[in-house]
Every structure is written in C-alpha cells, then in structure tokens.
PDB file of N, CA and C in Angstrom:
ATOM      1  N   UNK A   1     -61.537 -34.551 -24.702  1.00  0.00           N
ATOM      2  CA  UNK A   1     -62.000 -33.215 -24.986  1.00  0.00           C
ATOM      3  C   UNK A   1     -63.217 -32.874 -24.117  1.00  0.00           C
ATOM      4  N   UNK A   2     -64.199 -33.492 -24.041  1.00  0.00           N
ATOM      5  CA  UNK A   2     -65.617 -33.557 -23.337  1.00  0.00           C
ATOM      6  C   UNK A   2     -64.925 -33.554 -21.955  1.00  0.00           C
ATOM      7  N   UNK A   3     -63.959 -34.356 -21.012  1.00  0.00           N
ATOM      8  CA  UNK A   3     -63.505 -33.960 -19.652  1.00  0.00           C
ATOM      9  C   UNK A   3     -63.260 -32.994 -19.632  1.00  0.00           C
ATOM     10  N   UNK A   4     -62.311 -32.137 -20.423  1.00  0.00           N
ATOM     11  CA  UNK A   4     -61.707 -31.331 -20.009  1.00  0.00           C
ATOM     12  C   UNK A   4     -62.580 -29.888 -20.374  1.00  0.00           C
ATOM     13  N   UNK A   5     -63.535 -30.272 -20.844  1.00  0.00           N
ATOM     14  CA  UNK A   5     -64.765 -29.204 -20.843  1.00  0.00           C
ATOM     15  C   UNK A   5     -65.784 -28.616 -20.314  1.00  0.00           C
ATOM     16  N   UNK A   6     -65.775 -30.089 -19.332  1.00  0.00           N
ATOM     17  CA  UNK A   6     -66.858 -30.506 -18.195  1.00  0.00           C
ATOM     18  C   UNK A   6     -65.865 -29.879 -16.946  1.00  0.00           C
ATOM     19  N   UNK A   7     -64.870 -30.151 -17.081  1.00  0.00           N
ATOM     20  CA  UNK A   7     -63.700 -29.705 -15.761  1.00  0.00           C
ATOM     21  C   UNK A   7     -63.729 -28.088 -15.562  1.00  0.00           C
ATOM     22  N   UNK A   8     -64.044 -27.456 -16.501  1.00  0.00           N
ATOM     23  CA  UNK A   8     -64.170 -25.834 -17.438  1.00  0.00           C
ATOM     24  C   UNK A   8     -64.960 -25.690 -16.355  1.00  0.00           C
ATOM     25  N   UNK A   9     -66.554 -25.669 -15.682  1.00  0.00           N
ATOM     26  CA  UNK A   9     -67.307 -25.512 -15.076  1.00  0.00           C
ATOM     27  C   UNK A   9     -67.016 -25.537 -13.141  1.00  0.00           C
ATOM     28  N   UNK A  10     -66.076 -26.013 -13.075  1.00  0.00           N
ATOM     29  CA  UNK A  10     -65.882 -26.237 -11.450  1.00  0.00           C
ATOM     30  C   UNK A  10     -65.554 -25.120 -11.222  1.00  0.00           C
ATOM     31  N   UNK A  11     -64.835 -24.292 -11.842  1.00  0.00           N
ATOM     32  CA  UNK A  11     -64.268 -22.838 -10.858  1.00  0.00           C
ATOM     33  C   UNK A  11     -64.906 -21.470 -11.487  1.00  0.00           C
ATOM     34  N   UNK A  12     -66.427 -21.409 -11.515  1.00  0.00           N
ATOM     35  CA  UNK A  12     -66.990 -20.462 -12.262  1.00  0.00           C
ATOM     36  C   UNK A  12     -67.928 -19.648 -11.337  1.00  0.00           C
ATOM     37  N   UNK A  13     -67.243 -18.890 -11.210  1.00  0.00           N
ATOM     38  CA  UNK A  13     -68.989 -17.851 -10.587  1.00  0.00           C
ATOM     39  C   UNK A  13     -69.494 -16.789 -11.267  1.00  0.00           C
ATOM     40  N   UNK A  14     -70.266 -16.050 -10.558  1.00  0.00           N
ATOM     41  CA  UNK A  14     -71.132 -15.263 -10.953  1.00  0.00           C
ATOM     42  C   UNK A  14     -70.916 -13.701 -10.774  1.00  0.00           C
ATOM     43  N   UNK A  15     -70.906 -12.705 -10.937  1.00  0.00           N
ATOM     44  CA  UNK A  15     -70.535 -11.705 -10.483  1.00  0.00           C
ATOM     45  C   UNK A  15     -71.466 -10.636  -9.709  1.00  0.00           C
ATOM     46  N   UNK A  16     -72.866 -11.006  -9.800  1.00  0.00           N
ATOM     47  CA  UNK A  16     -73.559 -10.612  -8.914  1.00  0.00           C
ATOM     48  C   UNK A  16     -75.082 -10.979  -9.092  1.00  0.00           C
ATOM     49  N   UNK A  17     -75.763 -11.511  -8.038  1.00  0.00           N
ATOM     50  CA  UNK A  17     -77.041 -12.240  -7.973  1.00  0.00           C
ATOM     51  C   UNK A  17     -78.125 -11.266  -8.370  1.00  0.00           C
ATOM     52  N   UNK A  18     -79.254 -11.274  -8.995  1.00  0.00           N
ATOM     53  CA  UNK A  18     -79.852 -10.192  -9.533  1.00  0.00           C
ATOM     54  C   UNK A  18     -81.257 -10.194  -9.717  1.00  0.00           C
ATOM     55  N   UNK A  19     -81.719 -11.083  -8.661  1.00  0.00           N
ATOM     56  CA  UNK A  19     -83.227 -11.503  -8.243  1.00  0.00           C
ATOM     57  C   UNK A  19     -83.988 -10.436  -8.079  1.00  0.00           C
ATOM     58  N   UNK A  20     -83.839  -9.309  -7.860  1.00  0.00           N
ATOM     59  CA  UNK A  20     -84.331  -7.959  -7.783  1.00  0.00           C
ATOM     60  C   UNK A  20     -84.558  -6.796  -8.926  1.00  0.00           C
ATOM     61  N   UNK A  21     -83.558  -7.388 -10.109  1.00  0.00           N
ATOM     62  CA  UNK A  21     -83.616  -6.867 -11.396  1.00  0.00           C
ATOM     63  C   UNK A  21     -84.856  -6.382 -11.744  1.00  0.00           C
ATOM     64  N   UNK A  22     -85.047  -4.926 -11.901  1.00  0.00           N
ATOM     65  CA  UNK A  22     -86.442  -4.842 -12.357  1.00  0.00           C
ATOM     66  C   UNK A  22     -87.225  -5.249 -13.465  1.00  0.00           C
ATOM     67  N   UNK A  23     -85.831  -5.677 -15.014  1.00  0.00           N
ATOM     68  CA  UNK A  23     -86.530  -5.668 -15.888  1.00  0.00           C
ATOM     69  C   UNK A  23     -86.216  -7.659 -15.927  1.00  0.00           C
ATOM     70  N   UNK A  24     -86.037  -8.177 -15.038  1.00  0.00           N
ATOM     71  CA  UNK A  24     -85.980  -9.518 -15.082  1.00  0.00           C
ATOM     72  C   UNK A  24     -86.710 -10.439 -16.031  1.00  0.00           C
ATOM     73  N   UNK A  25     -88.134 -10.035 -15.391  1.00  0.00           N
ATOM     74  CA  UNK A  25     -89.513 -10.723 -16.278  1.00  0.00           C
ATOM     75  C   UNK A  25     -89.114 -10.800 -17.729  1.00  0.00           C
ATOM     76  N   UNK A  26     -88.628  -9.232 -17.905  1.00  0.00           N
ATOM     77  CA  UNK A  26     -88.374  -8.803 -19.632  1.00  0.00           C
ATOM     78  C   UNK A  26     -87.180  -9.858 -20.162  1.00  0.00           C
ATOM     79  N   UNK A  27     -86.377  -9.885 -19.590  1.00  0.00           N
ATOM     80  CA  UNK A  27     -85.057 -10.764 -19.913  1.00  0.00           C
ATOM     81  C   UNK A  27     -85.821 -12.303 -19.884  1.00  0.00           C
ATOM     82  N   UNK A  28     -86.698 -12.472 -18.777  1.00  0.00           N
ATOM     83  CA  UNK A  28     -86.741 -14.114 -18.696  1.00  0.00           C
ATOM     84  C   UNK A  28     -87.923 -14.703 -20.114  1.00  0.00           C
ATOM     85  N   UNK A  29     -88.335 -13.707 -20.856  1.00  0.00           N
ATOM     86  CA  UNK A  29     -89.332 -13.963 -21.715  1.00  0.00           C
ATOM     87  C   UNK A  29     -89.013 -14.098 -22.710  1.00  0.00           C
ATOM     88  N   UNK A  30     -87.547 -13.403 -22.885  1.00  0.00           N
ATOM     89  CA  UNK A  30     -86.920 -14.246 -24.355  1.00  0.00           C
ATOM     90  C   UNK A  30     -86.601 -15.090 -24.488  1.00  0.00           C
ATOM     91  N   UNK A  31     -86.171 -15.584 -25.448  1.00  0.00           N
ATOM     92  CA  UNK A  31     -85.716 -17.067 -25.468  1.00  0.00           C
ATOM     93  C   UNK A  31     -83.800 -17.362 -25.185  1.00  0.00           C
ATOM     94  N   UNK A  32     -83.038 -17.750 -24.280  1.00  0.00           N
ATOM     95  CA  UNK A  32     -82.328 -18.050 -23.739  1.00  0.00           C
ATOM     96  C   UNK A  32     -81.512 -18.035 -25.092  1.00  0.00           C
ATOM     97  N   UNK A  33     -80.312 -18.090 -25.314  1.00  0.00           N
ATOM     98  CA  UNK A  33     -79.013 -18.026 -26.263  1.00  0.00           C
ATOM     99  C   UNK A  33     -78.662 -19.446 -25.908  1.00  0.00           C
ATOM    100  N   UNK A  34     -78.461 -19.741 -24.637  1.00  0.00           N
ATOM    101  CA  UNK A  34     -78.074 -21.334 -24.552  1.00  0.00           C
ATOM    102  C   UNK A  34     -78.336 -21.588 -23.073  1.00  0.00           C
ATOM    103  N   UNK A  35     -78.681 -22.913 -23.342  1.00  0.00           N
ATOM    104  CA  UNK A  35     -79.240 -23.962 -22.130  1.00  0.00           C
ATOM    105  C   UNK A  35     -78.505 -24.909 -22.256  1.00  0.00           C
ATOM    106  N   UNK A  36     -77.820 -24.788 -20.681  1.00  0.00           N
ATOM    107  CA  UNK A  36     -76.888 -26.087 -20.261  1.00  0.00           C
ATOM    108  C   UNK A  36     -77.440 -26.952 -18.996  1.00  0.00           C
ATOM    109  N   UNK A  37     -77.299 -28.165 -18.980  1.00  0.00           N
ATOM    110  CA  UNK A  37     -77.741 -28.926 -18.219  1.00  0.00           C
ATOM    111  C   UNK A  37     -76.598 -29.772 -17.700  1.00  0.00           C
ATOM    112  N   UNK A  38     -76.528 -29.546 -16.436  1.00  0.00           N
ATOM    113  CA  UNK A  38     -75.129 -30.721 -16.152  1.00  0.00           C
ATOM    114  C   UNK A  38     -75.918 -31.430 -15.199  1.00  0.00           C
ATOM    115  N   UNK A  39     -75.335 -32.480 -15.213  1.00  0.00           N
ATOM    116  CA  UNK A  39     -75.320 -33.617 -13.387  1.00  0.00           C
ATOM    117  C   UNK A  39     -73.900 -33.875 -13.352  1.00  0.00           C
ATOM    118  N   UNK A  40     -74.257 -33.655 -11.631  1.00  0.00           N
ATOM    119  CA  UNK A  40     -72.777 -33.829 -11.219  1.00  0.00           C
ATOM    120  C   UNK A  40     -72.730 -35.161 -10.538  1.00  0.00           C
ATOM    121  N   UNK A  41     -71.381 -35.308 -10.260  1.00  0.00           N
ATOM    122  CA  UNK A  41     -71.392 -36.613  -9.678  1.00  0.00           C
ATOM    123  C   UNK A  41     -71.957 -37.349  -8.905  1.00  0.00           C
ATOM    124  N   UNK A  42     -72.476 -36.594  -8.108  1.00  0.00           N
ATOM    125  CA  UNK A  42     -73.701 -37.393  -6.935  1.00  0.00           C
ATOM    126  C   UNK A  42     -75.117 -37.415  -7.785  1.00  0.00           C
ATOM    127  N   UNK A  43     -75.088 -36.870  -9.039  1.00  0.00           N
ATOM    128  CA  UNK A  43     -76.723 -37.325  -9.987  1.00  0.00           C
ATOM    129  C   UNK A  43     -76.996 -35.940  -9.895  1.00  0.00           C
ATOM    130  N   UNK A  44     -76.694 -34.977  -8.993  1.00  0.00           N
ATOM    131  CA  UNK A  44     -77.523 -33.515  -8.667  1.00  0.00           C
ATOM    132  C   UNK A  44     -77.910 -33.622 -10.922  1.00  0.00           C
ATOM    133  N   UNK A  45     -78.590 -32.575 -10.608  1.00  0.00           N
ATOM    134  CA  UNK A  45     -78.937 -32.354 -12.250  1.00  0.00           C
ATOM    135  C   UNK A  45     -79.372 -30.359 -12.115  1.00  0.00           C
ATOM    136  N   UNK A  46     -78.528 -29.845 -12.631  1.00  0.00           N
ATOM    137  CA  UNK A  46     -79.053 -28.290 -12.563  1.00  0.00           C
ATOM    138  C   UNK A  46     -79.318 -27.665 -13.977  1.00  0.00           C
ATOM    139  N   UNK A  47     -79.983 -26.673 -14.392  1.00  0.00           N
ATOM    140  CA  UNK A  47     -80.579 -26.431 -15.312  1.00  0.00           C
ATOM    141  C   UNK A  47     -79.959 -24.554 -15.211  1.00  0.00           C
ATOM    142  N   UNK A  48     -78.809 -24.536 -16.213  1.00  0.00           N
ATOM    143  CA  UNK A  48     -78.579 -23.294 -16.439  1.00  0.00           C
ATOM    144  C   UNK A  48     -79.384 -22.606 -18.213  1.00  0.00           C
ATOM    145  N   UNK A  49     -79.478 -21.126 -18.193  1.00  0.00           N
ATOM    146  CA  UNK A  49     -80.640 -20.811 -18.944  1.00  0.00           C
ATOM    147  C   UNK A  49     -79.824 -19.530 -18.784  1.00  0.00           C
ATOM    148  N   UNK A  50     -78.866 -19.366 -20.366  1.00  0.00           N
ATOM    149  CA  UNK A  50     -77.732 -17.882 -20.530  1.00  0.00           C
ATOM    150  C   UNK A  50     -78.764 -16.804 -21.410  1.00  0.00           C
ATOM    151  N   UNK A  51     -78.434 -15.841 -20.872  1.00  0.00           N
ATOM    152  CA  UNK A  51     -79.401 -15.008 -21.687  1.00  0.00           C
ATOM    153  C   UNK A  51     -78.432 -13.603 -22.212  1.00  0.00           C
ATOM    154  N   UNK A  52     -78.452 -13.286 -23.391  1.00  0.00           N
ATOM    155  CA  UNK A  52     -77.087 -12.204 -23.335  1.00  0.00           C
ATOM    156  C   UNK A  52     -77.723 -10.725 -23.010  1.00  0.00           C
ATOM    157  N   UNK A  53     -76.612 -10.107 -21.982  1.00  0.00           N
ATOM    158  CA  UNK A  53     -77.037  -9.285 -21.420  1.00  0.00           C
ATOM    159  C   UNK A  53     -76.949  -7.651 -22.816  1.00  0.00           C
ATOM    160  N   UNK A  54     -75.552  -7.854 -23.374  1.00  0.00           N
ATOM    161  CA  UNK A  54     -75.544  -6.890 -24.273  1.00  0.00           C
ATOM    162  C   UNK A  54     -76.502  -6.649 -25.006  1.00  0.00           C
ATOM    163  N   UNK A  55     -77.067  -8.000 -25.463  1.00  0.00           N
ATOM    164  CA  UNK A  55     -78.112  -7.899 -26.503  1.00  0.00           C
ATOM    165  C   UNK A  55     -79.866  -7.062 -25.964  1.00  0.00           C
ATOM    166  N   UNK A  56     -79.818  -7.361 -24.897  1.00  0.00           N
ATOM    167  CA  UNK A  56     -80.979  -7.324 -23.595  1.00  0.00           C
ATOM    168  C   UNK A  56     -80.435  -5.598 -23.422  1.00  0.00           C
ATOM    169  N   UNK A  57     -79.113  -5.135 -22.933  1.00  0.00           N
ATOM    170  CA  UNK A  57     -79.190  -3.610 -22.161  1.00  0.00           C
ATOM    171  C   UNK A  57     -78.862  -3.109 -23.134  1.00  0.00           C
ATOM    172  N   UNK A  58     -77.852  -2.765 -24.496  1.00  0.00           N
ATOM    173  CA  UNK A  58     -77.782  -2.166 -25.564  1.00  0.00           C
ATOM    174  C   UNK A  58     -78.624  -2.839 -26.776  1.00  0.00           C
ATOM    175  N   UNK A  59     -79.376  -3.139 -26.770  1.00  0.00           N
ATOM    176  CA  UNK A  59     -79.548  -3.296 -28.279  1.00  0.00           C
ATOM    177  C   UNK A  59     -79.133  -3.814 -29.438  1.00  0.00           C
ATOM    178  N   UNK A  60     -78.280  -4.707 -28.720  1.00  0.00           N
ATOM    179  CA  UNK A  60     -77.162  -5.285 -30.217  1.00  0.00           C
ATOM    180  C   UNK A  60     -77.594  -6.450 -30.695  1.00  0.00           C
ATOM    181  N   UNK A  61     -78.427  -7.024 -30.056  1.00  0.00           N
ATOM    182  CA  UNK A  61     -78.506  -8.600 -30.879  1.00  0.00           C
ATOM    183  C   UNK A  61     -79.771  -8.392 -31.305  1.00  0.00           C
ATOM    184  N   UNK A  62     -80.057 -10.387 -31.708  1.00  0.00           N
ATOM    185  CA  UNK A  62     -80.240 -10.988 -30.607  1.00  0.00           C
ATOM    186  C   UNK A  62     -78.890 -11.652 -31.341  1.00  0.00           C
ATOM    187  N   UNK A  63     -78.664 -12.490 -30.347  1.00  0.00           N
ATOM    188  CA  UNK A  63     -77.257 -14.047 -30.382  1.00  0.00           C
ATOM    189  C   UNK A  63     -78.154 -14.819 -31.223  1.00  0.00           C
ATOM    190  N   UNK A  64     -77.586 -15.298 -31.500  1.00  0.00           N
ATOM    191  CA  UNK A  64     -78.305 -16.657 -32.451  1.00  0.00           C
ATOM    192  C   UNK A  64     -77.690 -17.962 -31.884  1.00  0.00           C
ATOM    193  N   UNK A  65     -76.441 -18.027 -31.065  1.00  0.00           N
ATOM    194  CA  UNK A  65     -75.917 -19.757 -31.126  1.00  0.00           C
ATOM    195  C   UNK A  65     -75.015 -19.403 -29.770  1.00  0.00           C
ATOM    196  N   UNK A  66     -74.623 -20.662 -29.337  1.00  0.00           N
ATOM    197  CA  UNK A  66     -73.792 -20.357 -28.174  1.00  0.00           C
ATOM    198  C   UNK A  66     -72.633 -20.068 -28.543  1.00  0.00           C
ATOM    199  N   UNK A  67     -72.381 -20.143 -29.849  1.00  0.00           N
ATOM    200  CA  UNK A  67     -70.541 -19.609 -30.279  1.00  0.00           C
ATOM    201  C   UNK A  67     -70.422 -17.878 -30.260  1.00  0.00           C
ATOM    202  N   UNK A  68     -71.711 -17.371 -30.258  1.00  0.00           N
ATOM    203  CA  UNK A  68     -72.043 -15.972 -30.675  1.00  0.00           C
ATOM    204  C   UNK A  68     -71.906 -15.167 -29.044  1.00  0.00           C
ATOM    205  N   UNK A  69     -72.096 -16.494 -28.005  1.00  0.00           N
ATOM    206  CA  UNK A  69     -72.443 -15.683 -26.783  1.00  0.00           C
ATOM    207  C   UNK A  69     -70.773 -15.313 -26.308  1.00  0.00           C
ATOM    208  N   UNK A  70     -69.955 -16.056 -26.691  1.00  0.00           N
ATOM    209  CA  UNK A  70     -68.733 -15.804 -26.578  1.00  0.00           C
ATOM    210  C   UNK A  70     -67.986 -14.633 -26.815  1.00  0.00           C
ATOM    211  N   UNK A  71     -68.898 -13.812 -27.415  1.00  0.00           N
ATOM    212  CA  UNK A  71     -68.243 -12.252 -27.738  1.00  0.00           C
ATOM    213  C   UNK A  71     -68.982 -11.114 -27.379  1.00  0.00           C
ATOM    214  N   UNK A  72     -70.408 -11.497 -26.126  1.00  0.00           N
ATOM    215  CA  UNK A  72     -71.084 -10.583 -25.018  1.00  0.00           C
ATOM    216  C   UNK A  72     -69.836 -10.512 -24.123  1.00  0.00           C
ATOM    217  N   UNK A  73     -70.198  -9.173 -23.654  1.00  0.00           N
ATOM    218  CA  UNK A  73     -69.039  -9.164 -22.074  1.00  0.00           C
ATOM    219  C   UNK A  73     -69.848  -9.469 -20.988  1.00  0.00           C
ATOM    220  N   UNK A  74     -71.220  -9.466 -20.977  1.00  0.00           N
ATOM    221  CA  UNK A  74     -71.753 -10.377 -20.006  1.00  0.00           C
ATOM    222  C   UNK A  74     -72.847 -10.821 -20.757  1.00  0.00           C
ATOM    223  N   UNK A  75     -73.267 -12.066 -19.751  1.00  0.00           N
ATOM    224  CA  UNK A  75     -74.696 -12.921 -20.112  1.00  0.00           C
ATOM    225  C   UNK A  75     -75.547 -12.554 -18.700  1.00  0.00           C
ATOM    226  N   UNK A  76     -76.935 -12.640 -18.480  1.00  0.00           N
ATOM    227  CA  UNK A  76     -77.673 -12.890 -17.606  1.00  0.00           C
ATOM    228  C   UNK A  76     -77.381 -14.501 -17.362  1.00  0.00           C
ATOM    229  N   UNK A  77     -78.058 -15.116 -16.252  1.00  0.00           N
ATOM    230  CA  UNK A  77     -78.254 -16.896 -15.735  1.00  0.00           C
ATOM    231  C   UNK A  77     -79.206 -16.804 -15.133  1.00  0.00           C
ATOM    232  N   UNK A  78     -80.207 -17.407 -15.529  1.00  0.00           N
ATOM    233  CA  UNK A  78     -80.954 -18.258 -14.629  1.00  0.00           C
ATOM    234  C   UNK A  78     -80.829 -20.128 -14.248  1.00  0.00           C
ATOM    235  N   UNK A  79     -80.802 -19.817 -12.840  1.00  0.00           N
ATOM    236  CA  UNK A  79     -80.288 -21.091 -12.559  1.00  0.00           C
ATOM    237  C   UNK A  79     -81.329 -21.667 -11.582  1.00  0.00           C
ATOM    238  N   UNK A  80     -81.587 -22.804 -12.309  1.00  0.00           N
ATOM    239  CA  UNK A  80     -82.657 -23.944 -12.198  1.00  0.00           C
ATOM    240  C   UNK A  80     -83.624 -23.141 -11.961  1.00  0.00           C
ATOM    241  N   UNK A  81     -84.569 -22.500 -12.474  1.00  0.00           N
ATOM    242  CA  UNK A  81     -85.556 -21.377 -12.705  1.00  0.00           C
ATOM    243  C   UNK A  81     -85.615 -20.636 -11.315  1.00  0.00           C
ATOM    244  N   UNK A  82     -84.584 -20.145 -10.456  1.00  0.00           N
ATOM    245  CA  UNK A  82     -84.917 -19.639  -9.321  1.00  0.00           C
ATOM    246  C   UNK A  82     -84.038 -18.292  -9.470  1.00  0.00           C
ATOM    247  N   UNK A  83     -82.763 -18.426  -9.201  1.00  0.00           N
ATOM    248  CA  UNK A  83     -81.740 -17.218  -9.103  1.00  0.00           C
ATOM    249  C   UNK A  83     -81.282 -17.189 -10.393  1.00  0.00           C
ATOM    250  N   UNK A  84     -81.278 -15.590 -10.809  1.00  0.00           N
ATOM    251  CA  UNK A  84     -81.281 -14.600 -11.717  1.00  0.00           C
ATOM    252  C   UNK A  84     -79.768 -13.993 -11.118  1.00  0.00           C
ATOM    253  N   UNK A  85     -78.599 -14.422 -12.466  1.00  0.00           N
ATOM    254  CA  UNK A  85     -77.294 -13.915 -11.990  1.00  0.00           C
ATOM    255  C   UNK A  85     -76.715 -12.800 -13.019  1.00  0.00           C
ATOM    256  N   UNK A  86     -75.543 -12.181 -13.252  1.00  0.00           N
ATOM    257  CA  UNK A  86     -75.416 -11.822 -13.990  1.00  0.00           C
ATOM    258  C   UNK A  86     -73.670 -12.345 -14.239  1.00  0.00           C
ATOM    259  N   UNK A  87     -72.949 -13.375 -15.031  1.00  0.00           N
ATOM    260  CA  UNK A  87     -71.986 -12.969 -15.684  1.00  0.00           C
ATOM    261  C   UNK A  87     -71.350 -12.619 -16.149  1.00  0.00           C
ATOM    262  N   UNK A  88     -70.119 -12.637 -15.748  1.00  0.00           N
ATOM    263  CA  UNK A  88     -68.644 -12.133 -17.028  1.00  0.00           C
ATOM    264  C   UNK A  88     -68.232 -13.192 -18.088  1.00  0.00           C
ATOM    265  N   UNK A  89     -68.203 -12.346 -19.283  1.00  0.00           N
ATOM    266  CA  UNK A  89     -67.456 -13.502 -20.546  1.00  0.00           C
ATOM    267  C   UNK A  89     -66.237 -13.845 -20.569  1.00  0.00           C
ATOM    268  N   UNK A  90     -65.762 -13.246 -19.919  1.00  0.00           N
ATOM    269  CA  UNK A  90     -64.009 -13.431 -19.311  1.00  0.00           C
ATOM    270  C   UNK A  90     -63.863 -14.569 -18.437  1.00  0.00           C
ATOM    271  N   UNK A  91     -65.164 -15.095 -18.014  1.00  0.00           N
ATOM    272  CA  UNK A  91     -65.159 -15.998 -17.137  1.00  0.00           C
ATOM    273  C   UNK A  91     -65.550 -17.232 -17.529  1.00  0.00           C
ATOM    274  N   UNK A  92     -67.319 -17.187 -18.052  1.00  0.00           N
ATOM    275  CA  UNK A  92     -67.499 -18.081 -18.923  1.00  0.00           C
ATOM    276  C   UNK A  92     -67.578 -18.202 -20.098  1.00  0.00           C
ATOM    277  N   UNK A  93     -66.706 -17.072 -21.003  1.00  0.00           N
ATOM    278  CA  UNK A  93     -66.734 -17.491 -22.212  1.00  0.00           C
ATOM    279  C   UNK A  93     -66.510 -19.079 -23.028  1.00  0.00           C
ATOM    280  N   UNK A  94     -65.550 -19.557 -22.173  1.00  0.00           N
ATOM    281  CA  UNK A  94     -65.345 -20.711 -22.992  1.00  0.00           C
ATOM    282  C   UNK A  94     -66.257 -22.207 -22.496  1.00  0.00           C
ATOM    283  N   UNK A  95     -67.168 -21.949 -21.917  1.00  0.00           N
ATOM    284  CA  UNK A  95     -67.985 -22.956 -22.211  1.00  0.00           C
ATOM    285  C   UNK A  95     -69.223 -22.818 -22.919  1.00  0.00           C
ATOM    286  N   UNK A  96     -69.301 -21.485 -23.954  1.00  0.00           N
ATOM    287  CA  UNK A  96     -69.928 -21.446 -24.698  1.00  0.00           C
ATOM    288  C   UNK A  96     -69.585 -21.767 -26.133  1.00  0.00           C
ATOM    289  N   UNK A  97     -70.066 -23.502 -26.596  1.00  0.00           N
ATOM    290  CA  UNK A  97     -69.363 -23.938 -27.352  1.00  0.00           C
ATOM    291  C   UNK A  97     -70.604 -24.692 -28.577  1.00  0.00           C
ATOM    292  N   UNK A  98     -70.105 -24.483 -29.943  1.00  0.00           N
ATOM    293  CA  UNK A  98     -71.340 -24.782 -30.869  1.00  0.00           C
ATOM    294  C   UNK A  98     -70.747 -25.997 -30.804  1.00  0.00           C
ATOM    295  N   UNK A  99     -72.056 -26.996 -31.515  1.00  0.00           N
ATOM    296  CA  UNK A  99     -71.887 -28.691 -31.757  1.00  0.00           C
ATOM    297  C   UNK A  99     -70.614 -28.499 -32.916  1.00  0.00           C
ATOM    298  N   UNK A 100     -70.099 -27.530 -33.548  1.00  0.00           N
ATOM    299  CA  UNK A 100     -69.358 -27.632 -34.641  1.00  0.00           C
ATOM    300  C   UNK A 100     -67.807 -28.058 -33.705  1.00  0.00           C
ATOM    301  N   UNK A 101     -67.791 -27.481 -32.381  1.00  0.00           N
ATOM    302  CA  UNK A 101     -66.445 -27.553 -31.857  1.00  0.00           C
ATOM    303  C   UNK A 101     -66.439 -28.535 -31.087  1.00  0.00           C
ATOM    304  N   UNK A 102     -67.458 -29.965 -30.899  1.00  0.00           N
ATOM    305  CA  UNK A 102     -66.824 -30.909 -30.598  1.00  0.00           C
ATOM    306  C   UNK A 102     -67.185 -32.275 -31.569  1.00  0.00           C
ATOM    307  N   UNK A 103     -67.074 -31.655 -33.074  1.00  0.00           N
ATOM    308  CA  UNK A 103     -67.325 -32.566 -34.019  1.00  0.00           C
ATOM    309  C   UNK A 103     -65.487 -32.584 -34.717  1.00  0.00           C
ATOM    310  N   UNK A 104     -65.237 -33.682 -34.837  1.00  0.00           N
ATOM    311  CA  UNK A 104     -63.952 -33.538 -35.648  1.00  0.00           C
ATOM    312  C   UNK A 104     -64.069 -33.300 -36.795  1.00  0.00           C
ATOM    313  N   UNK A 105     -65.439 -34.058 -37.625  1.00  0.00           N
ATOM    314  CA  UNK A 105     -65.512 -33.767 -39.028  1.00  0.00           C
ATOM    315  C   UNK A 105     -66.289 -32.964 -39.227  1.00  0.00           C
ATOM    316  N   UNK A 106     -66.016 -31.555 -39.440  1.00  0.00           N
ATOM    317  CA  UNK A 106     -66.921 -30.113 -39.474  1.00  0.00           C
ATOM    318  C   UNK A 106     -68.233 -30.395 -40.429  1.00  0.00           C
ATOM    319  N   UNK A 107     -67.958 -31.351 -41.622  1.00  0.00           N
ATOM    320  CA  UNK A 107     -69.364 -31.771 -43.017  1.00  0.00           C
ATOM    321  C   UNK A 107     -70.255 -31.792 -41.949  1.00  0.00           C
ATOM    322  N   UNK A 108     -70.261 -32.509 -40.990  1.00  0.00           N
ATOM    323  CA  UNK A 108     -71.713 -32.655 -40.431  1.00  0.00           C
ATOM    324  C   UNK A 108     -72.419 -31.922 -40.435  1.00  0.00           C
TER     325      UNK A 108
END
C-alpha cells in the first residue's frame, strides 16, 4: 500500500509557479493543511508545505486534515521554502491521505 502511494508522486506537476503572487506572504503565514516530506532514492530529501487555495481566495475554510484537502480544487505549494506553486486536486488529490487510511484497524 505505502509503494504504491509513494509511486502516486512521480507523475505530478504543478499548474503554474507563483513566486510573484502578491498575496503570497498572506498564504505563507498560515499554517499549511499538510506537510509532506519525501527522500528519494539518491537520499535527495524535499519539503512540500500544501496550503488550500479555496480556503485562502473564497473564504471557505480553514481545512483541518489532509483528508479535507481532497475536496479543494486547488491547493497553493511551497516547495522546500523557495517556489510558491499553485495546484490542481484532480491531480493531487490522492496523495492527500489521513493516518486513518493507512491504518487497517480504524480503533486507533
């Protein structure tokens, strides 16, 4: 389950880079919906930081969990604190996943 989740991440981009965003600062001061950290096979280690955009340009949230970010149509990214992206949920929705969905026994 964990491979094939980790495999989820190889064919993902971004839909447009957004380092210029005026209200950036404003977005980067909340607190992130979810933080993913991968290393890849050569050790690299990158530091992604989802921020939901619906909640940020309409008014609808905030998200509370990464299962919640799954039903924004986009998220903001900051990746490894440098570039400011903006995503589609069509894209990465499904690696936004609570600890409940890779527990078999839900009691936990």
């Amino acid at each position: 389950m964990i491979k094939s989740y980790l495999e989820g991440f190889e064919n993902l981009g971004a839909e447009k880079l957004m380092n210029s965003y005026p209200r950036r600062d404003s977005v980067l001061s909340t607190i992130p919906g979810c933080i993913i950290e991968l290393k890849d096979k050569g050790g690299k280690v990158v530091l992604y930081k989802y921020y939901p955009f619906d909640d940020f340009e309409n008014g609808t949230g905030p998200s509370r969990s990464p299962g919640e970010l799954r039903f924004q149509n986009r998220m903001f990214v900051l990746v490894d604190n440098l570039d400011f992206y903006i995503v589609q949920n069509r894209v990465f929705g499904n690696i936004f996943r609570s600890y409940e969905d890779f527990v078999k026994d839900k009691t936990l």
